[in-house]
Protein backbone atom coordinates (compact mmCIF):
# COMPACT_ATOMS: atom_id res chain seq x y z
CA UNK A 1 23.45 17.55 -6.43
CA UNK A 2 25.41 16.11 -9.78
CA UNK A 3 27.62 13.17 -8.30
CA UNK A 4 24.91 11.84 -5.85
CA UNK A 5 22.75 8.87 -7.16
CA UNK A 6 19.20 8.88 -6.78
CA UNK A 7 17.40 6.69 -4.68
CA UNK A 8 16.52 4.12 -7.37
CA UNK A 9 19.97 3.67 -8.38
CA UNK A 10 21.60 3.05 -4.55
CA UNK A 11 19.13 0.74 -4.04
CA UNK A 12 19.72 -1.05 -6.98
CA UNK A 13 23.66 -1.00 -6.36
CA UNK A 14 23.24 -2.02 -3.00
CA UNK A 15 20.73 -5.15 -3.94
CA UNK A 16 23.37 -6.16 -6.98
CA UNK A 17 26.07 -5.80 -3.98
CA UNK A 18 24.33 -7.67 -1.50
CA UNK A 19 23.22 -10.25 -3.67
CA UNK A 20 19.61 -9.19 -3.42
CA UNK A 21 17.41 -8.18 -5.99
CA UNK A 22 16.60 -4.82 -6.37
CA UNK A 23 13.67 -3.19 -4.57
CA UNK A 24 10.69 -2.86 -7.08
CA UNK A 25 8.34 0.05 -7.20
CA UNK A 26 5.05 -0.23 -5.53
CA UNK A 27 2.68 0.08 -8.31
CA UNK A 28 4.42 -3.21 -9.97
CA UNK A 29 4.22 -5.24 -6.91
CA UNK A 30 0.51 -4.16 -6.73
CA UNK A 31 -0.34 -5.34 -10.41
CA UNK A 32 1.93 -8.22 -9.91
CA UNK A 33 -0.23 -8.97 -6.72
CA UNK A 34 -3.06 -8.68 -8.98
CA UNK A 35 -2.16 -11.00 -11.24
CA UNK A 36 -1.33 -13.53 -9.27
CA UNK A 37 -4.86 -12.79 -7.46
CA UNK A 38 -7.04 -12.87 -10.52
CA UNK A 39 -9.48 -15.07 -10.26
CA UNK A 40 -10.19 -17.26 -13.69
CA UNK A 41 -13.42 -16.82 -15.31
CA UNK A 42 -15.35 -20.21 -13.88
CA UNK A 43 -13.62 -18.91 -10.03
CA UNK A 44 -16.32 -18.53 -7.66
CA UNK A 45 -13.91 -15.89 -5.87
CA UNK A 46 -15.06 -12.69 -6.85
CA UNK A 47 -13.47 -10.22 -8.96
CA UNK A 48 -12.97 -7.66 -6.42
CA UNK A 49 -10.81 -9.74 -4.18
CA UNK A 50 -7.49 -8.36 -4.46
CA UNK A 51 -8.84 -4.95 -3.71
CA UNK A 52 -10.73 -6.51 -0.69
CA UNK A 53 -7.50 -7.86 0.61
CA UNK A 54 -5.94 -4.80 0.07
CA UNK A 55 -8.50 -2.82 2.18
CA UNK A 56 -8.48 -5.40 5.11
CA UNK A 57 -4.39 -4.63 5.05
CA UNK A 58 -4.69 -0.97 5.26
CA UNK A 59 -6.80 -1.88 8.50
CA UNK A 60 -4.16 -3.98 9.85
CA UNK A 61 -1.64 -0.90 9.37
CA UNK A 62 -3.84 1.70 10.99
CA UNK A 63 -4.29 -0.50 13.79
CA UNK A 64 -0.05 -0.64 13.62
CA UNK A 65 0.01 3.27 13.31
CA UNK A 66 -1.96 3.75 16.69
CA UNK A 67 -1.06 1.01 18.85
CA UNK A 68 3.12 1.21 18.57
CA UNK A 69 3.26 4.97 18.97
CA UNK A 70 1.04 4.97 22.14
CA UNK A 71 2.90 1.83 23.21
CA UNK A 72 5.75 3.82 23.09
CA UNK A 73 3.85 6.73 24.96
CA UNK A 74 3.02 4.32 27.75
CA UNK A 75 6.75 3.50 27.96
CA UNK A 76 8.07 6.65 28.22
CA UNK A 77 5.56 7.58 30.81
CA UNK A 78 6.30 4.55 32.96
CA UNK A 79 10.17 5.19 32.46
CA UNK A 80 9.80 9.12 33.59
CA UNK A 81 6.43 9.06 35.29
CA UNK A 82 5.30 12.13 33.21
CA UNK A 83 1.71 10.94 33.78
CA UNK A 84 -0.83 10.20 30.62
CA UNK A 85 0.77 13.48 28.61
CA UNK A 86 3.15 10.91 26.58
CA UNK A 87 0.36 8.49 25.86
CA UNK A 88 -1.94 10.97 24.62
CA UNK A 89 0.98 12.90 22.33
CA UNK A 90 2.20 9.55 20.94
CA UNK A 91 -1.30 8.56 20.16
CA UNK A 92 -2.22 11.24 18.55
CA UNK A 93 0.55 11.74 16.39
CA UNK A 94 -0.26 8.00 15.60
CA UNK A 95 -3.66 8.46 15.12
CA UNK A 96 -2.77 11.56 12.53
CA UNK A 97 0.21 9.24 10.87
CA UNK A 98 -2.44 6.51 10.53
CA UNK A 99 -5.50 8.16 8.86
CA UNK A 100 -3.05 9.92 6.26
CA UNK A 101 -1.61 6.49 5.45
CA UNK A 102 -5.79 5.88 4.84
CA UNK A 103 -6.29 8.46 3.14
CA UNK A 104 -2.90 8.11 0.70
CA UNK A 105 -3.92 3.97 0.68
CA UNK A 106 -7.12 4.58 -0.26
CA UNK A 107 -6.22 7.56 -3.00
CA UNK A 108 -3.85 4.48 -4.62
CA UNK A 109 -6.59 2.31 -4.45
CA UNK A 110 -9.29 4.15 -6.14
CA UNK A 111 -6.99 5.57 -8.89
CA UNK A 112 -6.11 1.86 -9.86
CA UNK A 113 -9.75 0.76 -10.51
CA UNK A 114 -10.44 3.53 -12.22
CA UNK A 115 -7.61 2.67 -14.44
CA UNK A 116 -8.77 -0.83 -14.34
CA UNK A 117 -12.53 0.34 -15.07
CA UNK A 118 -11.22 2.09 -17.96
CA UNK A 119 -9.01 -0.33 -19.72
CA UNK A 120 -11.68 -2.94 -19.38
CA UNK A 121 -14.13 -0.75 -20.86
CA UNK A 122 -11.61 0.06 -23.77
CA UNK A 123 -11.26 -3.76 -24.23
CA UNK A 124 -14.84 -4.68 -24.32
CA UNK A 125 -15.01 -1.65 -26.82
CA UNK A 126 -12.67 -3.34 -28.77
CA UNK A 127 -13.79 -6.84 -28.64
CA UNK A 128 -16.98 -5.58 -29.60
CA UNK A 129 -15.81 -3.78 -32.74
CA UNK A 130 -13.90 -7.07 -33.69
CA UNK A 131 -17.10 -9.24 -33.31
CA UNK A 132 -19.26 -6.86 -35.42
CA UNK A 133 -16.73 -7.45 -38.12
């Protein structure tokens, strides 16, 4: 499709139209959360915070995944009296749509401190070297 824009650039046209700023990818929110997170060498919150916080939100949103879907189960049931076949559907597909948000959450997750793991051991590598010199 030649003439269509990708998804980056309509967002970023319709931000600069709306007055908004454009939408920012989710990796550079995540570091930006980070940073802003990092706790300073003398902090007495630990260093594994941000990823803590990041864990207890992923609980939040499974939570979210189940309970609107077989909300919405229960509604549809009570509308149409259909019995518990909605609720059960509805949660389950909740349920499913929840544990692969877990599992994609928690994929992120680990691939980012492994990247953090292995820049830090690259620095202290480094700052070694430099203070054998």
């Amino acid at each position: 499709m030649l003439g269509c824009p990708t998804h980056r650039e309509a967002s970023g046209r319709l931000g600069a139209w709306a007055g908004l700023v454009p939408a920012r990818e989710p990796e550079s929110l995540i570091s930006r959360t980070d940073e802003a997170l990092k706790p300073e060498r003398d902090s007495p919150v630990p260093s594994y915070f941000p990823q803590m916080m990041r864990m207890a939100a992923v609980g939040t949103e499974l939570v979210g995944w189940v309970l609107f879907p077989t909300l919405i189960g229960y509604w549809i049931d009570h509308r149409w009296g259909t019995g518990p076949v909605a609720v059960i559907l509805c949660g389950l597909f909740g349920i499913i749509g929840g544990l692969a948000m877990v599992i994609r959450r928690g994929t992120q997750i680990n691939a980012e401190l492994q990247r953090r793991s292995e820049t830090d051991s690259e620095r202290s590598d480094s700052e070694r070297s430099d203070s054998e010199r």
